[in-house]
N, C-alpha and C. Protein backbone atom coordinates (compact mmCIF):
# COMPACT_ATOMS: atom_id res chain seq x y z
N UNK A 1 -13.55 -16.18 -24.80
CA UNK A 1 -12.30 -15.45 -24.88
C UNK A 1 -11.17 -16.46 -25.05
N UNK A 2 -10.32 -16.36 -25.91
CA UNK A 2 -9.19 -16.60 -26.47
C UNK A 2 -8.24 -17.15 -25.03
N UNK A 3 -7.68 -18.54 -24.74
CA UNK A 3 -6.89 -18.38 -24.10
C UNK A 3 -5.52 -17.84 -23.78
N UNK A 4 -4.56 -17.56 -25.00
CA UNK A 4 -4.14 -16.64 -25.32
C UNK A 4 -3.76 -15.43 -25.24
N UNK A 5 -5.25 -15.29 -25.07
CA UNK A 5 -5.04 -13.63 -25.04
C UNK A 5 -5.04 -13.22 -23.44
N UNK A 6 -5.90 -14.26 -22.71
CA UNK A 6 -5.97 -14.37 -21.17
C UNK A 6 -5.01 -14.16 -20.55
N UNK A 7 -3.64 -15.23 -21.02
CA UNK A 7 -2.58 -15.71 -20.35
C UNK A 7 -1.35 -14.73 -21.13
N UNK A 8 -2.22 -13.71 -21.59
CA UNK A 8 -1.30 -12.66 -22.10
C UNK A 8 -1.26 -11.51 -20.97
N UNK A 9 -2.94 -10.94 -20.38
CA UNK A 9 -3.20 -10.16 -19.99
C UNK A 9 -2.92 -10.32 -18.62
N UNK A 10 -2.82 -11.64 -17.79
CA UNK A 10 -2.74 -12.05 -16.67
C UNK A 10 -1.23 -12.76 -16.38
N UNK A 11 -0.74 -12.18 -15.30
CA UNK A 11 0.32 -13.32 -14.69
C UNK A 11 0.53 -12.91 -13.45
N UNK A 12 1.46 -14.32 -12.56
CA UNK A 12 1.84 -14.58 -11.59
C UNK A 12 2.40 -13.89 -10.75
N UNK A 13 2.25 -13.12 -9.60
CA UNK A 13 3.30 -12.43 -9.04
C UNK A 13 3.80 -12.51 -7.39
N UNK A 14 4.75 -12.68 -6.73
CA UNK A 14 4.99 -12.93 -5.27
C UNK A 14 5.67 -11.71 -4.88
N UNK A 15 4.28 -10.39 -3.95
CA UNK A 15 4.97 -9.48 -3.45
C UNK A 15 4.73 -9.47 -2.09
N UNK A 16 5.64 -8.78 -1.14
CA UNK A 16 5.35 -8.56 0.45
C UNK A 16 4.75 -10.08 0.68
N UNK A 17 5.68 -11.34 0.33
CA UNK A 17 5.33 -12.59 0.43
C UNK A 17 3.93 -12.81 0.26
N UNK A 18 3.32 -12.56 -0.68
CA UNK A 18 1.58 -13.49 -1.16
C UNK A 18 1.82 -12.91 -2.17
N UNK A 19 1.08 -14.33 -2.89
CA UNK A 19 0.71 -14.76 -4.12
C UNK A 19 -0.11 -14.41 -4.53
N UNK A 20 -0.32 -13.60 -6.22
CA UNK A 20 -1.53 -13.05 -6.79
C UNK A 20 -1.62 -12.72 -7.72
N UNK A 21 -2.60 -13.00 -8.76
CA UNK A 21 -2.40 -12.84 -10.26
C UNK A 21 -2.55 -11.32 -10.58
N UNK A 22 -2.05 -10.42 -11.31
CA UNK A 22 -2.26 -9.95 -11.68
C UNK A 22 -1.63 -9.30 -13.03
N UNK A 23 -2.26 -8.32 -13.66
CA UNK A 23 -1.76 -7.83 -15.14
C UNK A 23 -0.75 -6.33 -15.26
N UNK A 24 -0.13 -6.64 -16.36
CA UNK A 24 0.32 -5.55 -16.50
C UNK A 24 -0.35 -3.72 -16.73
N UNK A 25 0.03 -2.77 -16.46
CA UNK A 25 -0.28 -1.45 -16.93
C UNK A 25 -1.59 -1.26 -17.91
N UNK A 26 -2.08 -1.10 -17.91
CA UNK A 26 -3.33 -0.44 -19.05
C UNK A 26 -3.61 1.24 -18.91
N UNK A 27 -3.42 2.17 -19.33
CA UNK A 27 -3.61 3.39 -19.14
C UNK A 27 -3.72 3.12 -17.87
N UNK A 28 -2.81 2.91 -17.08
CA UNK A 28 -2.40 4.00 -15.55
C UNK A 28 -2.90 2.82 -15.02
N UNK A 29 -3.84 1.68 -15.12
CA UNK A 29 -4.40 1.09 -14.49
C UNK A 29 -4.08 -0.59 -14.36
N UNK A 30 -3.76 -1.33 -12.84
CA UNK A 30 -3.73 -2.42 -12.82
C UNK A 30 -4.98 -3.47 -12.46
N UNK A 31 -4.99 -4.42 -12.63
CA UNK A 31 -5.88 -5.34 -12.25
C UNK A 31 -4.89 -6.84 -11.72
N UNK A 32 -5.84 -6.39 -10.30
CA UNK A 32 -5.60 -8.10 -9.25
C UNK A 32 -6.31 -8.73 -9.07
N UNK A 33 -5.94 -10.14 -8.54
CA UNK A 33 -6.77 -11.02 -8.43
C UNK A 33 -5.93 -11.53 -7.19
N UNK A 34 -6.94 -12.05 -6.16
CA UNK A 34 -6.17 -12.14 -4.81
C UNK A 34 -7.44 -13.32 -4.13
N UNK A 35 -6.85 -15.06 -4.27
CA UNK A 35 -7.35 -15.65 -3.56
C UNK A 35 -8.55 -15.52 -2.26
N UNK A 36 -9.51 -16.02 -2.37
CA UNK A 36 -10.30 -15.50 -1.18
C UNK A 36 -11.18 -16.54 -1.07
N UNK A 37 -11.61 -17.05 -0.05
CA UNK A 37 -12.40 -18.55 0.65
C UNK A 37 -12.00 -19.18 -0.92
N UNK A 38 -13.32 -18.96 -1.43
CA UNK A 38 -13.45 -19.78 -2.51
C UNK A 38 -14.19 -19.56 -3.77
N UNK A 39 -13.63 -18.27 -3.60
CA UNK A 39 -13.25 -17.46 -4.81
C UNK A 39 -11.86 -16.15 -4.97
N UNK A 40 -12.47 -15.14 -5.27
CA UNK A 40 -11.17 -14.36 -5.54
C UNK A 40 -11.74 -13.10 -5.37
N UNK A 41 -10.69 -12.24 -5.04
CA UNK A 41 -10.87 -11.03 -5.03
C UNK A 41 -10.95 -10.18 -5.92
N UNK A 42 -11.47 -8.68 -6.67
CA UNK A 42 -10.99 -8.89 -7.73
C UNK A 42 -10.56 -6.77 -7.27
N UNK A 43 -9.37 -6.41 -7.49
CA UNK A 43 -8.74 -4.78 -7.19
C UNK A 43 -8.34 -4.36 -8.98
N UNK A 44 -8.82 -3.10 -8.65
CA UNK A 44 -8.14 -2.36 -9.64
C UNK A 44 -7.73 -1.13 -8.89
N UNK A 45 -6.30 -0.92 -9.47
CA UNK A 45 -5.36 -0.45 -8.77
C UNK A 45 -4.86 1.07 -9.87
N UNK A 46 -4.57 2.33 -9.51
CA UNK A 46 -3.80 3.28 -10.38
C UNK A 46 -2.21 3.30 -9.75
N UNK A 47 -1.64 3.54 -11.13
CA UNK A 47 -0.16 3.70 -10.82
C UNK A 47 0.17 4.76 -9.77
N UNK A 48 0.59 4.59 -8.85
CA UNK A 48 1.36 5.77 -7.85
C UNK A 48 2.66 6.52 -7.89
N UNK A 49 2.75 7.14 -7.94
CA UNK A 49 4.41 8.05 -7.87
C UNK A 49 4.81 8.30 -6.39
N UNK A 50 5.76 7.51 -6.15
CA UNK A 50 6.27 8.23 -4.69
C UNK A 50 7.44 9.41 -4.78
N UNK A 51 8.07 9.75 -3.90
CA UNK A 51 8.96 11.03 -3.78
C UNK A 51 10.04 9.80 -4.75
N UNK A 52 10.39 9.27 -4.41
CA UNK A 52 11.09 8.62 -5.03
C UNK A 52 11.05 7.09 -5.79
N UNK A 53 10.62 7.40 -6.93
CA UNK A 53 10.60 6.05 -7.74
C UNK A 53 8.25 5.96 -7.87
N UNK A 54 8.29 4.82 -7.91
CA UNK A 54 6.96 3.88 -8.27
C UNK A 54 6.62 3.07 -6.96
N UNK A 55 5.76 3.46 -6.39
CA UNK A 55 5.32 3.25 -5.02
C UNK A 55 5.32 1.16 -4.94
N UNK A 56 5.94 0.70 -4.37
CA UNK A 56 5.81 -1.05 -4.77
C UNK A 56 4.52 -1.80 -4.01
N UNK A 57 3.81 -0.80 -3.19
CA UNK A 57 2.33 -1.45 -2.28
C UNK A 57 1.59 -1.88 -3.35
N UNK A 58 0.90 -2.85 -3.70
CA UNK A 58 0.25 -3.43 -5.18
C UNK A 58 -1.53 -2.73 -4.70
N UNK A 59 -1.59 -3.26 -3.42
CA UNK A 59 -3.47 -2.57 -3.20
C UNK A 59 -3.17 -1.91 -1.99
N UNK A 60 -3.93 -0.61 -2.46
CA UNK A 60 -4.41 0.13 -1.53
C UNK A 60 -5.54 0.35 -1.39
N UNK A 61 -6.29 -0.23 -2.21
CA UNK A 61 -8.32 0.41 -2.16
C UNK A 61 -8.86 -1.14 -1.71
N UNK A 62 -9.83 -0.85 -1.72
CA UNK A 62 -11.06 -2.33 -0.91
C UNK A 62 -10.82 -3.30 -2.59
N UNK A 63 -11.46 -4.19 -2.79
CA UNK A 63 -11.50 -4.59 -3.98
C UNK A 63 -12.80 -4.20 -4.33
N UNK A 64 -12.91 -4.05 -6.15
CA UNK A 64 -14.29 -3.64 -6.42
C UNK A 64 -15.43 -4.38 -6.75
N UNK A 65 -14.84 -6.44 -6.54
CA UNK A 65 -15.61 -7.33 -6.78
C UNK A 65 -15.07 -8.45 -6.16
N UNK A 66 -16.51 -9.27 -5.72
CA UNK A 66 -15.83 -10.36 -5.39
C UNK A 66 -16.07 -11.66 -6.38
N UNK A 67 -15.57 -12.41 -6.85
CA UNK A 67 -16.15 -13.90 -7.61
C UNK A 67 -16.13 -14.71 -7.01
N UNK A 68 -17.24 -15.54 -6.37
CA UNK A 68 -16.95 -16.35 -6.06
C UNK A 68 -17.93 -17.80 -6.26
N UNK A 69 -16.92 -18.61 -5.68
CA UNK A 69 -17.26 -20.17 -6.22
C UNK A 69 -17.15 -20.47 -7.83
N UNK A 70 -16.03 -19.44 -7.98
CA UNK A 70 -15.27 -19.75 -9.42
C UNK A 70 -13.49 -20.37 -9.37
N UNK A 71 -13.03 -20.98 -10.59
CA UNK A 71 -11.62 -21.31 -10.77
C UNK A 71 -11.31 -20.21 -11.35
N UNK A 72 -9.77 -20.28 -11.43
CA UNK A 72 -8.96 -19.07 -11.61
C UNK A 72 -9.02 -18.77 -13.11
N UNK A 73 -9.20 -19.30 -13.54
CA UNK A 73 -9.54 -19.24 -15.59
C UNK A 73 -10.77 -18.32 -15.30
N UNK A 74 -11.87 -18.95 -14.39
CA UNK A 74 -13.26 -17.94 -15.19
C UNK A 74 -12.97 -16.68 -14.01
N UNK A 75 -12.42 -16.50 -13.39
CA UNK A 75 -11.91 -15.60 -12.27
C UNK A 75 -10.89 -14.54 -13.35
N UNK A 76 -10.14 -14.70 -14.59
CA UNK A 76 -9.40 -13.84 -14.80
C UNK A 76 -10.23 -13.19 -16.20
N UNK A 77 -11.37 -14.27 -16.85
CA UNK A 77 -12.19 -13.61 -17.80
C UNK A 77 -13.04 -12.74 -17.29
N UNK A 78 -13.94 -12.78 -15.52
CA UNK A 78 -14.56 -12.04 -15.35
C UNK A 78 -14.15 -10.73 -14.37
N UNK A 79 -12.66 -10.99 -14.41
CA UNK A 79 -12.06 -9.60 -14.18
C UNK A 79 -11.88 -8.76 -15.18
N UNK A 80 -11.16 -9.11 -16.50
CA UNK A 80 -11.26 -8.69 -18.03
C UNK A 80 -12.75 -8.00 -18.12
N UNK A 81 -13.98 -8.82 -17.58
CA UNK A 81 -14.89 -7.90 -18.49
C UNK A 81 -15.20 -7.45 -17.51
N UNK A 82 -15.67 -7.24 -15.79
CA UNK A 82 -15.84 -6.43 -15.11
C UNK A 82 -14.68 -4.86 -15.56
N UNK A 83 -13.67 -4.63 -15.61
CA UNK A 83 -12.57 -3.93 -15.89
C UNK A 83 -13.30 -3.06 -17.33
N UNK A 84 -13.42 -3.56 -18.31
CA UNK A 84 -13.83 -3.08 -19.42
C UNK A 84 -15.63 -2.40 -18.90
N UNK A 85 -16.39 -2.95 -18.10
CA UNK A 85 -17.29 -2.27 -17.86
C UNK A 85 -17.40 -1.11 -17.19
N UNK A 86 -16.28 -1.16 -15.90
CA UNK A 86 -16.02 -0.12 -15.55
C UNK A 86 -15.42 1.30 -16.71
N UNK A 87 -14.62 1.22 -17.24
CA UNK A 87 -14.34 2.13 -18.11
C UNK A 87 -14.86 2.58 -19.13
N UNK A 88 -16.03 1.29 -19.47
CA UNK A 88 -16.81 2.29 -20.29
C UNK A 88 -17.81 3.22 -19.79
C-alpha cells in the first residue's frame, strides 16, 4: 500500500488529553488506533448525534482488534484492511 494514500487515510489527534491516530468519516464510520503495551489497539467507531450537536467521546465500544508487536506504519495498513474486511 501506497504511502500516500496511508498518510491520507490516517492522522494525529489529542482528545480528553491522549494521543491517537485516527481517520476521518467513511460512510458513518471511524477508525482508531490507540497505543497499547506493544502494539495498538485497533476501534471502529459510528458517528453519534447528541441532543445537541456530534457527540465528541471518540470510543465507546471494546476495540475489534488487537496488533500487536507491530510499528505504527504496519499498525495503520492492518487497520485499513481489517476495516475493509469487516464491511465486506
Amino acid at each position: 500500500m501506497n504511502q500516500e494514500v496511508i498518510d491520507t487515510i490516517w492522522h494525529s489527534d489529542f482528545r480528553n488529553d491522549e494521543y491517537m491516530i485516527l481517520s476521518d468519516y467513511y460512510n458513518g464510520f471511524r477508525m482508531y488506533l490507540k497505543k497499547y503495551k506493544k502494539g495498538y489497539k485497533f476501534y471502529v467507531s459510528i458517528r453519534r448525534q447528541k441532543k445537541h450537536g456530534i457527540d465528541n467521546k471518540l470510543i465507546h465500544e471494546s476495540p475489534v482488534a488487537y496488533f500487536n508487536h507491530c510499528s505504527l506504519n504496519e499498525a495503520k495498513i492492518k487497520g485499513i484492511e481489517h476495516f475493509q474486511w469487516m464491511i465486506s
